[in-house]
Protein backbone atom coordinates (compact mmCIF):
# COMPACT_ATOMS: atom_id res chain seq x y z
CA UNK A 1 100.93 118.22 128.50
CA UNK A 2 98.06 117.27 130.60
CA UNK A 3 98.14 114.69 133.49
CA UNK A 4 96.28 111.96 131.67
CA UNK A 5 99.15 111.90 129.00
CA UNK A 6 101.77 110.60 131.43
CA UNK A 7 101.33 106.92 131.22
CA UNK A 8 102.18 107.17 127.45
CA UNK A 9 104.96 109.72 127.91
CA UNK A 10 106.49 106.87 130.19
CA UNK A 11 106.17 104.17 128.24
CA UNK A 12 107.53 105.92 124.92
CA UNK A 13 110.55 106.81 127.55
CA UNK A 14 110.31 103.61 128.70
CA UNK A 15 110.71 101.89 124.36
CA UNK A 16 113.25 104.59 124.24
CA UNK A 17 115.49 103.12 127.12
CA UNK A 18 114.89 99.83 126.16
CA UNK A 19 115.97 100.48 122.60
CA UNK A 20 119.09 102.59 123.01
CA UNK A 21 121.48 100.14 124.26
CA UNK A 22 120.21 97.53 121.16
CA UNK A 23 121.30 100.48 119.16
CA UNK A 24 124.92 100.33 120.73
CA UNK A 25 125.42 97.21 120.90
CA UNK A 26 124.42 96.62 117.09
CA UNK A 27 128.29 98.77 116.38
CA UNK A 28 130.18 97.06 114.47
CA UNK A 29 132.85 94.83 116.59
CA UNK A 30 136.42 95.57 116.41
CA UNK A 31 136.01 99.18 115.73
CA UNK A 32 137.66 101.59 118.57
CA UNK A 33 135.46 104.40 118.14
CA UNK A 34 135.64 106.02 121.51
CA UNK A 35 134.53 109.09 122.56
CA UNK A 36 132.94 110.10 119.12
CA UNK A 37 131.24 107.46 118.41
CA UNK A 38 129.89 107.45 122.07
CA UNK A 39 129.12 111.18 121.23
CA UNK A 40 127.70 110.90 118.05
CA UNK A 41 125.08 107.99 118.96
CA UNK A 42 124.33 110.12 122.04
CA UNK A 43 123.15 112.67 119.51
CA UNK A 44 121.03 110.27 117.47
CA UNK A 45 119.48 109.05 120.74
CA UNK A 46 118.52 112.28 121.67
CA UNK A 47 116.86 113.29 118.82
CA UNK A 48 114.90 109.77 118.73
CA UNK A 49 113.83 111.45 122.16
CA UNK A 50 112.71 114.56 121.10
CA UNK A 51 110.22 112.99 118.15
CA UNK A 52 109.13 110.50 120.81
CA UNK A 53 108.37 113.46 122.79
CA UNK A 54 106.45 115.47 119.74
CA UNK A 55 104.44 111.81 119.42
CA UNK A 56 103.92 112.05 122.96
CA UNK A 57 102.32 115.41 122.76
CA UNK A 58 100.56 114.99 119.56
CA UNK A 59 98.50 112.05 120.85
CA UNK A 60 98.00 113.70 124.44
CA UNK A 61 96.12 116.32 122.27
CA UNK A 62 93.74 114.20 120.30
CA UNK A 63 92.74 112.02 122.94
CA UNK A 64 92.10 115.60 125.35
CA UNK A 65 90.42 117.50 122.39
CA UNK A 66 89.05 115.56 119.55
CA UNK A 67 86.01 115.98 119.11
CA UNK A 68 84.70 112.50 119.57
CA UNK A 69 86.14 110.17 121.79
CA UNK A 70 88.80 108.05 119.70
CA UNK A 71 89.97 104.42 119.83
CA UNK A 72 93.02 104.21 121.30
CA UNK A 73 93.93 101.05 119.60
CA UNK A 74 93.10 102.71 115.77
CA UNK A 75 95.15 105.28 117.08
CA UNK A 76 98.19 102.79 118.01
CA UNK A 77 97.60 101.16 115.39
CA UNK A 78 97.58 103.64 112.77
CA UNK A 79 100.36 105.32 114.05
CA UNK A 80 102.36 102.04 113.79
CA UNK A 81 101.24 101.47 110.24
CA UNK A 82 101.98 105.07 108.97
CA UNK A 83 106.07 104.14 110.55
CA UNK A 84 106.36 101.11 109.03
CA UNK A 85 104.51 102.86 105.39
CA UNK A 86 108.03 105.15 105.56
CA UNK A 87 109.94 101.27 104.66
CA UNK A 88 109.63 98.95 101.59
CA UNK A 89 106.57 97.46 100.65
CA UNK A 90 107.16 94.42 102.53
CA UNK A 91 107.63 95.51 106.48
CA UNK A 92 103.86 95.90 106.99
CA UNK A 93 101.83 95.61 110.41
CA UNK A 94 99.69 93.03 110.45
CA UNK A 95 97.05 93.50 113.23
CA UNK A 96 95.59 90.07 114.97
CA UNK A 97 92.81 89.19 112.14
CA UNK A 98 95.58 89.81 109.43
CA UNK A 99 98.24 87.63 111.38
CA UNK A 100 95.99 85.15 111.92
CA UNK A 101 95.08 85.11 108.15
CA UNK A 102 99.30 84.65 107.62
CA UNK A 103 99.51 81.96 109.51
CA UNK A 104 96.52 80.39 107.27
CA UNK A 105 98.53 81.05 104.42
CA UNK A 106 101.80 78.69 105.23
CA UNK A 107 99.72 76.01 106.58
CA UNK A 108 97.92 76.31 102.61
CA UNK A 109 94.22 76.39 103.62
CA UNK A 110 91.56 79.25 103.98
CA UNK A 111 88.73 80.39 102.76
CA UNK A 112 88.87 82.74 99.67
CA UNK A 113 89.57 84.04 95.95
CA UNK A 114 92.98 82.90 95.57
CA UNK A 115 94.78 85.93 94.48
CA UNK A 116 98.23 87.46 95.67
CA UNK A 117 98.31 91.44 95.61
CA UNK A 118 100.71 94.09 95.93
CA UNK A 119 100.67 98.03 96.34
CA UNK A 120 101.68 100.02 93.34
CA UNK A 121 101.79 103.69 93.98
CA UNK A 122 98.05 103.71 95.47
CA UNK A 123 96.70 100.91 93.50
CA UNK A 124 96.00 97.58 94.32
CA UNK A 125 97.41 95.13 91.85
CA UNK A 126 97.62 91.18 91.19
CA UNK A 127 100.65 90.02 91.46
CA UNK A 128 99.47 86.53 90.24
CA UNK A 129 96.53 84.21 90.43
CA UNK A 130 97.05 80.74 92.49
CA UNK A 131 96.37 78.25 90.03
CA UNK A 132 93.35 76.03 90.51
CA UNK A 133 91.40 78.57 92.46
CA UNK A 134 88.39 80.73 91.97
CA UNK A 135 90.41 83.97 90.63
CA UNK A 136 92.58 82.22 88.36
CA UNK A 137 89.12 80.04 86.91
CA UNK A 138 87.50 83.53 86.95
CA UNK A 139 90.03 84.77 84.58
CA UNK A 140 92.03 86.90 86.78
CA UNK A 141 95.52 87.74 85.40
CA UNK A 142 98.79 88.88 86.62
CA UNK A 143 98.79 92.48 86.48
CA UNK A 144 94.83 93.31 86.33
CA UNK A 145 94.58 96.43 88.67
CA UNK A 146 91.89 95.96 91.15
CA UNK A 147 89.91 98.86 91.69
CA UNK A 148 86.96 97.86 94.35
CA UNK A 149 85.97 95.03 96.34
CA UNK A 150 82.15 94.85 96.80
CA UNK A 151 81.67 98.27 95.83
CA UNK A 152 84.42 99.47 98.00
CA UNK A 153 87.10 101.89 96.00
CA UNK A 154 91.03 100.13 96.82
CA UNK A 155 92.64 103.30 95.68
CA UNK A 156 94.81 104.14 99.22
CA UNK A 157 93.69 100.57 100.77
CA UNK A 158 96.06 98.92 102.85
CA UNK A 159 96.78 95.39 101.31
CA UNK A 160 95.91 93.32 104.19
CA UNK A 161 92.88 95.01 104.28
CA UNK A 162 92.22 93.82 100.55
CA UNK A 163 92.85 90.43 101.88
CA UNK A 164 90.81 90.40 104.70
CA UNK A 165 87.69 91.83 102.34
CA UNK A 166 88.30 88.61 99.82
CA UNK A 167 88.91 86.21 102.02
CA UNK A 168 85.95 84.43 104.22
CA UNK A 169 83.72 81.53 104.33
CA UNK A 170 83.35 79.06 101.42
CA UNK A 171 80.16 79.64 99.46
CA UNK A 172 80.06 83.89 100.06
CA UNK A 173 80.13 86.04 96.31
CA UNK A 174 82.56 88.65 96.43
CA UNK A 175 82.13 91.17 93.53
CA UNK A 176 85.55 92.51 92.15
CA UNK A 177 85.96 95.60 90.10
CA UNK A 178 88.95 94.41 87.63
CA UNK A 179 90.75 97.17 85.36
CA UNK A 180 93.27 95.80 82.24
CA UNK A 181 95.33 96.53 79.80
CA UNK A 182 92.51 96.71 76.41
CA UNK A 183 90.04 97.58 79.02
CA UNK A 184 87.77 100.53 78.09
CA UNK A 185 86.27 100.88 81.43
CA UNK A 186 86.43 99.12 84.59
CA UNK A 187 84.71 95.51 84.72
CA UNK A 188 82.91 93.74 87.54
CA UNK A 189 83.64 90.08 88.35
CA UNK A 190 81.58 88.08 90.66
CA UNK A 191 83.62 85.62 92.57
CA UNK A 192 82.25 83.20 94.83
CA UNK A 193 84.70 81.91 97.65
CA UNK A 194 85.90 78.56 98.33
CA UNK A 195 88.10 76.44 100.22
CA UNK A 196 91.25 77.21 99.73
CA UNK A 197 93.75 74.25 99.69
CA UNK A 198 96.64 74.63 98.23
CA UNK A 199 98.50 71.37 97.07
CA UNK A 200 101.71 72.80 96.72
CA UNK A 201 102.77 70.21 94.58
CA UNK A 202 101.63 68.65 91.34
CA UNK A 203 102.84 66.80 88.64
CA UNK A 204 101.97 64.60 84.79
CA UNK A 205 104.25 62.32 83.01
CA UNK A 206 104.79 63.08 79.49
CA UNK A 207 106.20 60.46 77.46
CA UNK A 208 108.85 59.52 80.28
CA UNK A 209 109.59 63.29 81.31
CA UNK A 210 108.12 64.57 84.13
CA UNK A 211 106.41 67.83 84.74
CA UNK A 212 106.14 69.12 88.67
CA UNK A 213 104.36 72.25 89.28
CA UNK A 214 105.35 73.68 92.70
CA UNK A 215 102.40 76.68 93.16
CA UNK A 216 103.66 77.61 96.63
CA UNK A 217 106.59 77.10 99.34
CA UNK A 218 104.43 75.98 102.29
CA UNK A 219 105.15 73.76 105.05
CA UNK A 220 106.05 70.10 103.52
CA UNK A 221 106.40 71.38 99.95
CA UNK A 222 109.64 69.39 99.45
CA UNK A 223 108.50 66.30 101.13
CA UNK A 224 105.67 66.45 98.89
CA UNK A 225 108.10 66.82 96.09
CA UNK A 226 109.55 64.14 96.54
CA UNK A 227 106.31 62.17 96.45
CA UNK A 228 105.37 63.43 93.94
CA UNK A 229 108.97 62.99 91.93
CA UNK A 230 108.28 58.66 93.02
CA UNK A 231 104.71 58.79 91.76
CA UNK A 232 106.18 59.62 88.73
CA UNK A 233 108.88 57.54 88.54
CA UNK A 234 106.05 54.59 89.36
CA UNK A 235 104.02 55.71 86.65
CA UNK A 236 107.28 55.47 84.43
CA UNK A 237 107.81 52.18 85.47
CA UNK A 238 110.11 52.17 88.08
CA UNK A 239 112.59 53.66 85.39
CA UNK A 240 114.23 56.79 86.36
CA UNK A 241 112.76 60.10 84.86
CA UNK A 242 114.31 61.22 81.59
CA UNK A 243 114.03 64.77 82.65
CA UNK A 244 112.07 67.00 84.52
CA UNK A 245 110.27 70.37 84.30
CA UNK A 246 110.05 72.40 87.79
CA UNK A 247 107.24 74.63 86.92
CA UNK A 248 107.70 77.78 89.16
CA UNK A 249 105.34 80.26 87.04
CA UNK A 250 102.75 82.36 89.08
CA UNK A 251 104.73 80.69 91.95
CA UNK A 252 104.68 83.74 94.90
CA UNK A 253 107.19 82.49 96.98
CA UNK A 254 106.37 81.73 100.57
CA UNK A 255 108.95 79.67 103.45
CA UNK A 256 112.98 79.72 102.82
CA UNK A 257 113.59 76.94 103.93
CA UNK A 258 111.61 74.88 102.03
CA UNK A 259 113.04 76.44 99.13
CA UNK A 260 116.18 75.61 100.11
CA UNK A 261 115.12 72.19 100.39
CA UNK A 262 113.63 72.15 96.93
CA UNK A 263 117.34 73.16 95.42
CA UNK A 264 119.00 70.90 98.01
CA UNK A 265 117.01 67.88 96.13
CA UNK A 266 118.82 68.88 92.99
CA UNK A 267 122.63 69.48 94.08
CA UNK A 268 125.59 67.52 95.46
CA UNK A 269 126.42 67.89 99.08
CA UNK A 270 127.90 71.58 99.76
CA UNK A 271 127.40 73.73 97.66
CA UNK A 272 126.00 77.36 98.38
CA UNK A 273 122.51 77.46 97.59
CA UNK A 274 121.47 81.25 99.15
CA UNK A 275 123.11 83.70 101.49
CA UNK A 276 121.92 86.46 102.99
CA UNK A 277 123.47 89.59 104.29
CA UNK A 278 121.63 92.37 106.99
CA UNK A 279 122.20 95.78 107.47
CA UNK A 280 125.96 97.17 107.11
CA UNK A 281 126.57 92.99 106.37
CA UNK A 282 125.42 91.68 109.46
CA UNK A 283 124.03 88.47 110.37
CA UNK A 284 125.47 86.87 107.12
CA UNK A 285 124.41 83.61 105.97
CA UNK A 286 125.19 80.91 103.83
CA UNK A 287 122.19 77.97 103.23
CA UNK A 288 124.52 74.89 101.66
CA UNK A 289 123.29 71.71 100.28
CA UNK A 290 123.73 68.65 101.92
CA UNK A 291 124.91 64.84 100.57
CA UNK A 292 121.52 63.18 101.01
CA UNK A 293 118.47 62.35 99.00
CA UNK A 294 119.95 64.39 95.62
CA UNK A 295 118.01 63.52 92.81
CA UNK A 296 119.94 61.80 90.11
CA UNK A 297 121.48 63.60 87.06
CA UNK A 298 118.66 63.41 84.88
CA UNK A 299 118.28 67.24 82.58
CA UNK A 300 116.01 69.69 84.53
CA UNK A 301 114.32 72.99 83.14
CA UNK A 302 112.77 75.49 86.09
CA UNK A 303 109.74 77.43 83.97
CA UNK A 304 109.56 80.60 85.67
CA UNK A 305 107.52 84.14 84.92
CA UNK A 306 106.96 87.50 85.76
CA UNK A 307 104.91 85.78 88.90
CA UNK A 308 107.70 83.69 89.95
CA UNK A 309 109.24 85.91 93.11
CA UNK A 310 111.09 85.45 96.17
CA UNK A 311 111.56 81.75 97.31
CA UNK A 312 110.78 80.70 93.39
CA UNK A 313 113.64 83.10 92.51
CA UNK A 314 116.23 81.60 95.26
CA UNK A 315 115.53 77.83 93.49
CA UNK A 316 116.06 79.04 89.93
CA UNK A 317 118.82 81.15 90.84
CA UNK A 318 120.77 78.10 92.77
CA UNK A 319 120.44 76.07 89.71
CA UNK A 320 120.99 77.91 87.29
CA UNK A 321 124.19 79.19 89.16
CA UNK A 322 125.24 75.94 89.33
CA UNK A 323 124.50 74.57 85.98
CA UNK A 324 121.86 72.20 87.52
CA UNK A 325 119.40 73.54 84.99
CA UNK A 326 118.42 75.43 81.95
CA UNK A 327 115.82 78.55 83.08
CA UNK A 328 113.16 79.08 80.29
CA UNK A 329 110.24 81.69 80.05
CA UNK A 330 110.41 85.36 81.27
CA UNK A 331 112.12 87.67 83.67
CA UNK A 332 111.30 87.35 87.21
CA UNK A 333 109.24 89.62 90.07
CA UNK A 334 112.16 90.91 91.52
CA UNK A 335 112.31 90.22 95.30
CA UNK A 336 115.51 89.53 96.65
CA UNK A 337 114.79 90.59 100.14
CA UNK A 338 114.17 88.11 103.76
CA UNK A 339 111.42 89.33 105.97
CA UNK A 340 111.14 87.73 109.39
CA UNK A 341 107.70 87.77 111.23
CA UNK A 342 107.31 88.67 114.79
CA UNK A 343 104.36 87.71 116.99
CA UNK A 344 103.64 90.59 119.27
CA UNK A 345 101.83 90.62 122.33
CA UNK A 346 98.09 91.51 121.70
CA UNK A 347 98.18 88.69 118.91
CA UNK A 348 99.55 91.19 116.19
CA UNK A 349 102.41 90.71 114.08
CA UNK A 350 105.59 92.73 112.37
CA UNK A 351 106.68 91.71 108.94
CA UNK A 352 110.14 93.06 108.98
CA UNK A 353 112.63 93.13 106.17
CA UNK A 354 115.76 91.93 107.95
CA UNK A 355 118.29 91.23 105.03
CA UNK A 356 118.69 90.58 101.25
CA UNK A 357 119.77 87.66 99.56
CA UNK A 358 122.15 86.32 97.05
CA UNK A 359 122.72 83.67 94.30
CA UNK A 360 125.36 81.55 94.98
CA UNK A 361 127.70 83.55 93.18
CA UNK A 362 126.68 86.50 94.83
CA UNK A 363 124.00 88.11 92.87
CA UNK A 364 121.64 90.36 93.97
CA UNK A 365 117.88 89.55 92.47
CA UNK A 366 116.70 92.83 93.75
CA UNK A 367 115.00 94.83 91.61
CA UNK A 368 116.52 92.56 88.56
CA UNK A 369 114.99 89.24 89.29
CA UNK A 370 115.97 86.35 87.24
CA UNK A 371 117.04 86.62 83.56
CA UNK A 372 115.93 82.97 82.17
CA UNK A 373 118.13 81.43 79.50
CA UNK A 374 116.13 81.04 77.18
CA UNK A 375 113.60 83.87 76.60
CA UNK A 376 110.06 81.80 75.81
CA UNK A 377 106.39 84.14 75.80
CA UNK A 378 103.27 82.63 76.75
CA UNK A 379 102.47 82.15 73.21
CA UNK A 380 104.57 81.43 69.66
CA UNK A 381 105.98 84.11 68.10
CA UNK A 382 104.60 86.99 71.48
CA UNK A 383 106.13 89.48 73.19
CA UNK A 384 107.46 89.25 77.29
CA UNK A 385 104.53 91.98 78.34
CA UNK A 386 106.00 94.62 79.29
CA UNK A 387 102.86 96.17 81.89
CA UNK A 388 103.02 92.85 84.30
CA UNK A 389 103.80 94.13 87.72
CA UNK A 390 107.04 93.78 89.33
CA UNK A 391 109.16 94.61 92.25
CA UNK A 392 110.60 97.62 90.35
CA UNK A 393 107.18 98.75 90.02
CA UNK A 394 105.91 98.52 93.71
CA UNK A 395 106.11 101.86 95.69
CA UNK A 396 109.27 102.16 98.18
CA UNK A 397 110.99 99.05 96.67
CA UNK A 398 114.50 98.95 97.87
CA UNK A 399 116.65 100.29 94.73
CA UNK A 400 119.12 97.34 93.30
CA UNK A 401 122.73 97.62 94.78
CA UNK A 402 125.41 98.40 92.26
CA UNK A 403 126.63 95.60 90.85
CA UNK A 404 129.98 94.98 92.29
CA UNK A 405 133.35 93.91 89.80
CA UNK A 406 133.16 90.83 91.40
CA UNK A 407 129.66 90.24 91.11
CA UNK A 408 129.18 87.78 87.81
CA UNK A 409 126.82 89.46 85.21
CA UNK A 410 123.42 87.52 84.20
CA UNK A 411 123.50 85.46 81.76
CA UNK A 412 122.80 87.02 78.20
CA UNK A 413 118.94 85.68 77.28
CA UNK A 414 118.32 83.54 74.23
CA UNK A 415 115.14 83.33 71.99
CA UNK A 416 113.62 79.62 72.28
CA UNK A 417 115.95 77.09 71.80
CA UNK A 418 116.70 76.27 68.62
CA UNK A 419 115.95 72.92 66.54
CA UNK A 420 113.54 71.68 68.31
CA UNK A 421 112.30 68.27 66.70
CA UNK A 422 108.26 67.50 66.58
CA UNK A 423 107.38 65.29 69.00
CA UNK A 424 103.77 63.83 68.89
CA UNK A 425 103.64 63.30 72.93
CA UNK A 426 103.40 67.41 72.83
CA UNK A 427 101.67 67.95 69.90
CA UNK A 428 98.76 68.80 71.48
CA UNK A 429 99.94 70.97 74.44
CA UNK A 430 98.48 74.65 74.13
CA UNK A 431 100.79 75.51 76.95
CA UNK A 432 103.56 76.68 74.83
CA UNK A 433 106.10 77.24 77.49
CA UNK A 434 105.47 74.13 78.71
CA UNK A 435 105.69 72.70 75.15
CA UNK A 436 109.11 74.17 74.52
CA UNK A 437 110.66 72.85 77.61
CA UNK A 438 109.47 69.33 77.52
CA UNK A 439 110.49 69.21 73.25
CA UNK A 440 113.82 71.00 74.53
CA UNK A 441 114.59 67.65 77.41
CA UNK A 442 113.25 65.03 74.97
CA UNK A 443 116.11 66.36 72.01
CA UNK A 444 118.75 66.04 75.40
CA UNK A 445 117.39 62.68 76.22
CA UNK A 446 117.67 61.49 72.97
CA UNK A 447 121.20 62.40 72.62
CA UNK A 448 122.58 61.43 76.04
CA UNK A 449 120.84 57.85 75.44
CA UNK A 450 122.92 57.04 72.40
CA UNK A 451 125.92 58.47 73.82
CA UNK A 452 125.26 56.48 77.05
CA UNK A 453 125.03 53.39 74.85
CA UNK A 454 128.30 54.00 72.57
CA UNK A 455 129.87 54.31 76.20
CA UNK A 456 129.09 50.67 77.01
């Protein structure tokens, strides 16, 4: 190797040292392994070694003999990237512009479409439209495949850089090539870009029921819950709510523990609400409620979808596993697994998957997602689609664990719930979902108010 590669040879070396005792120290406690164990990591370190060492030599000859002169940073960069592309879908690099556009997200404001993507296989694809935003009044749906951005082919694109292309100043068009299912041919949608705020929180009153749409798990999400759950009861009178709908559809996820906070404002004081468990079971945790501000008994349905992933899937799957409430629409994404982001030193960031988690009675959602009680399509009499995108679908998903004898199955699905009365407050909803679960609380209501009465 030439002279001018020694700097990097020294500080792979260098990572190498640095990481090796980590490595040790990660063994598991309590386990006398001794001299083979010793041995055997020895091994694995010095193999690490010897690919550092190919690396080493590999980039020593492209920046010697290229023939132009290349950025080292791309080359950093993209040699980070292409690591991290050998993991699930969710470790991703995110260089300083990207990061910076993260941080945007969980604070709810930016400048864009509105849209949350995925990689399938080499495709770009929409995971879901944020409701209330330029894509979802555009007509975007969950599952649409998007081929270009401004003329620019996604196939192979790297999804922050599909983010970075749609997102910008309020007011700027941004032309999307869109390909569906009943599509003959690719279509072009012009977009133009707004301000994204998110209100994470939203809700009606219908006929003394309330309906709460949470769109996102940002940073105050439950506080603005429960603002949102007064304002209702105000507009009710001051009379506590005879039910509620959580609306989690087309809900993406976002911060754990506001999520946790969501379920917390549904359960008595300790009770598991999420645990997680890293690799080989380490760094286990358990996420409990806790014996303040618990909403009171009134019936709750959580209205979930093939949108509804990660954070949405930890609150439905706390109350349904705890009887809190009755899940209604269609299966779930299927992300049951924690990433923790790491600010690194040139302003970049490292999404890294860390751990999976669990329903209070230990299931896994990986892969599986949520199986809703009662199984309710967008519209009377339809289908759950079967070509909506989820994390089964996405390229290097981690494969569900098998289920364990002691793992409780899902629940068995149910059509619609049955007898459900007319009610003229609904009559006019075209959001059947939403119709079904607010006709399915007012027939509880009703029959918990006479009961309540004989009681007296």
């Amino acid at each position: 190797m030439t002279g001018s590669s020694q700097p990097w040879r020294a500080a792979l070396t260098a990572f190498f040292l640095l990481s090796a005792p980590w490595a040790h120290a990660a063994e598991p406690p309590g386990k006398d392994g001794g001299g083979a164990a010793r041995a055997a990591q020895a091994e694995r370190d010095d193999a690490t070694y010897r690919q550092l060492e190919v690396f080493a030599r590999v980039l020593s000859y492209v920046e010697n003999n290229y023939v132009e002169s290349p950025d080292r940073q791309k080359l950093m960069y993209g040699a980070i990237q292409g690591m991290l592309e050998t993991l699930d879908p969710h470790t991703v690099f995110l260089p300083p512009d990207v990061y910076r556009e993260m941080k945007i997200d969980t604070s709810g404001e930016w400048g864009g479409l509105g849209i949350e993507i995925a990689r399938k296989g080499e495709r770009i694809v929409v995971v879901a439209p944020i409701d209330d935003t330029p894509a979802a009044r555009a007509g975007i749906k969950a599952g649409d495949e998007l081929v270009g951005i401004d003329g620019e082919r996604t196939e192979g694109m790297d999804v922050g850089r599909a983010l970075q292309k749609m997102r910008g100043p309020a007011g700027g068009r941004v032309l999307l090539t869109i390909m569906r299912e009943g599509f003959s041919a690719p279509r072009e949608i012009a977009i133009i870009r707004d301000h994204i705020r998110i209100v994470s929180v939203e809700g009606a009153l219908h006929g003394g029921i309330g309906h709460v749409k949470v769109k996102n798990f940002q940073d105050r999400t439950d506080l603005d819950l429960r603002k949102e759950l007064d304002r209702l009861r105000g507009l009710n009178g001051g009379r506590e709510l005879r039910g509620l709908v959580l609306d989690l559809r087309n809900n993406p996820g976002g911060l754990l523990n506001e999520a946790v906070a969501v379920s917390d404002r549904f359960l008595p004081g300790n009770l598991p609400i999420v645990s997680t468990r890293g690799r080989d079971g380490r760094g286990a945790t358990v996420e409990r409620s806790k014996d303040r501000d618990t909403e009171k008994d009134y019936p709750v349905v959580v209205l979930v979808n093939a949108g509804s992933a990660s954070a949405s899937e930890i609150v439905a799957g706390a109350l349904q596993d705890h009887g809190r409430a009755a899940i209604l629409g269609t299966p779930t994404f299927g992300k049951g697994s924690v990433q923790t982001v790491i600010e690194l030193e040139d302003g970049s960031g490292l999404k890294l998957t860390i751990a999976r988690y669990y329903t209070p009675k230990g299931r896994s959602i990986q892969e599986r997602g949520i199986t809703p009680d009662f199984l309710v399509p967008d519209a009377p009499g339809g289908k759950v689609p079967r070509d909506v995108v989820r994390e089964k679908d996405l390229q290097r998903h981690f494969r569900a664990e098998p289920v364990a004898s002691a793992e409780p199955a899902a629940p068995e699905p149910k059509g619609p719930p049955e007898n459900l009365k007319p009610w003229d407050v609904t009559a006019k909803l075209e959001d059947h979902p939403l119709k079904v679960a607010l006709d399915y609380l007012h027939g509880l209501a009703s029959a918990r108010a006479p009961a309540r009465a004989a009681g007296r």
